[in-house]
Protein backbone atom coordinates (compact mmCIF):
# COMPACT_ATOMS: atom_id res chain seq x y z
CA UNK A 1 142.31 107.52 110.02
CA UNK A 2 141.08 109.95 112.99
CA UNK A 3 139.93 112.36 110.03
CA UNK A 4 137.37 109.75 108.75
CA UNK A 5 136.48 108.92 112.28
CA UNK A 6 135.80 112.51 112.85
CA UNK A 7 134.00 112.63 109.82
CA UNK A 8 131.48 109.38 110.33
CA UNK A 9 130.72 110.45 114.00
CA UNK A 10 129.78 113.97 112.28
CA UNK A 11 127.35 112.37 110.14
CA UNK A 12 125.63 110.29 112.93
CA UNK A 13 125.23 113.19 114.78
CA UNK A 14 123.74 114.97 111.47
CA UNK A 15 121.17 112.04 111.39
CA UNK A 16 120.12 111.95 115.02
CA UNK A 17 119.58 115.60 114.85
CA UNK A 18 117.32 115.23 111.47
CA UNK A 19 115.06 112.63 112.82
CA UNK A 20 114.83 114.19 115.88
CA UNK A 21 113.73 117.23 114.03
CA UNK A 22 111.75 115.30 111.99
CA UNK A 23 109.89 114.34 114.57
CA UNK A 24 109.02 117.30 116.46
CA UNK A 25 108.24 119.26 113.20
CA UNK A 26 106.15 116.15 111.13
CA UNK A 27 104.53 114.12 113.76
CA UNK A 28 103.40 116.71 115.84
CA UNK A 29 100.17 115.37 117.56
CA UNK A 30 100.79 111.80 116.77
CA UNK A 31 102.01 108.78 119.03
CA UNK A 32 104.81 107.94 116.06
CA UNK A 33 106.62 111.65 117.36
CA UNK A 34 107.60 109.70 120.89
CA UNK A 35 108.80 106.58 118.76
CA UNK A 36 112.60 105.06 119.02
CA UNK A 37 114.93 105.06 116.11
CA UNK A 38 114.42 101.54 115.39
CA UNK A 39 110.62 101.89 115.63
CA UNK A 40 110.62 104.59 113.11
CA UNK A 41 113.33 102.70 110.86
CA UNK A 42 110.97 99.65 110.61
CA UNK A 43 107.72 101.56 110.21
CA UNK A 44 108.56 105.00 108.67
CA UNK A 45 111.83 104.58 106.46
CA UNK A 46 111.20 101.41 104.91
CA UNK A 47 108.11 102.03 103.10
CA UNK A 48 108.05 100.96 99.46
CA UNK A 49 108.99 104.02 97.27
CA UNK A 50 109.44 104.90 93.85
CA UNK A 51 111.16 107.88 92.46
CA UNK A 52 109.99 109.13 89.11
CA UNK A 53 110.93 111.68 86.54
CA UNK A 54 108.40 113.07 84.17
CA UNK A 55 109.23 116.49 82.56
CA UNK A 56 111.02 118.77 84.73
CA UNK A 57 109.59 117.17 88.07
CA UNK A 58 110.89 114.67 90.42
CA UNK A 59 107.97 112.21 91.95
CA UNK A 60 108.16 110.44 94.52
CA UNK A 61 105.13 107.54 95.21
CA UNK A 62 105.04 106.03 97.82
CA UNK A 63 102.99 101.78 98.28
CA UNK A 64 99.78 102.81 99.23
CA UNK A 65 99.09 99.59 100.92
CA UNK A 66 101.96 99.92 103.35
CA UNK A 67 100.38 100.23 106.68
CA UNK A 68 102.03 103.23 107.21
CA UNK A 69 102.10 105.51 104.18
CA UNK A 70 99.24 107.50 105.63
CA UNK A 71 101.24 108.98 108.51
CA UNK A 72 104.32 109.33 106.13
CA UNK A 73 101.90 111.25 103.77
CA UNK A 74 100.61 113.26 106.27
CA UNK A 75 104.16 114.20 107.83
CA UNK A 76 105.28 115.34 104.43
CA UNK A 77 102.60 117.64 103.79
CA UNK A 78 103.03 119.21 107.18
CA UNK A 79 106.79 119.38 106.42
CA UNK A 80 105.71 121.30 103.20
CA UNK A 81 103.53 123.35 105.14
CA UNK A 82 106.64 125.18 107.06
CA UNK A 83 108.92 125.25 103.79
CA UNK A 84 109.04 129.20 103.23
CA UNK A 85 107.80 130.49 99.99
């Protein structure tokens, strides 16, 4: 039982880390970078999305009348930005 305690905590700490990254690195320059978890849960990570597969590609689209897909959009693209190659 410790092991899978071990294990969970490990993961939380994995996704405090990644939105904290997220963050810093997306929402540079924007008010949503200073924004709690929960803020960023209810805006952010619930917009609408649909995944689609057409050919060899993977799509994501996100509801383009979700008040906040612009800033998601535009934290993507940035995140693309640093990718290397």
């Amino acid at each position: 039982m410790f092991a899978a305690n071990q294990i969970w905590c490990a993961l939380v700490a994995l996704a405090a880390e990644l939105t904290a990254w997220m963050q810093t690195l997306a929402l540079h320059g924007h008010v949503a970078r200073r924004w709690e978890p929960k803020t960023l849960r209810f805006r952010l990570f619930t917009i609408p999305a649909t995944i689609a597969r057409t050919g060899r590609r993977i799509r994501l689209y996100l509801a383009a009348r979700a008040p906040f897909t612009p800033l998601a959009l535009d934290g993507l693209a940035r995140l693309a930005d640093l990718a290397p190659g």
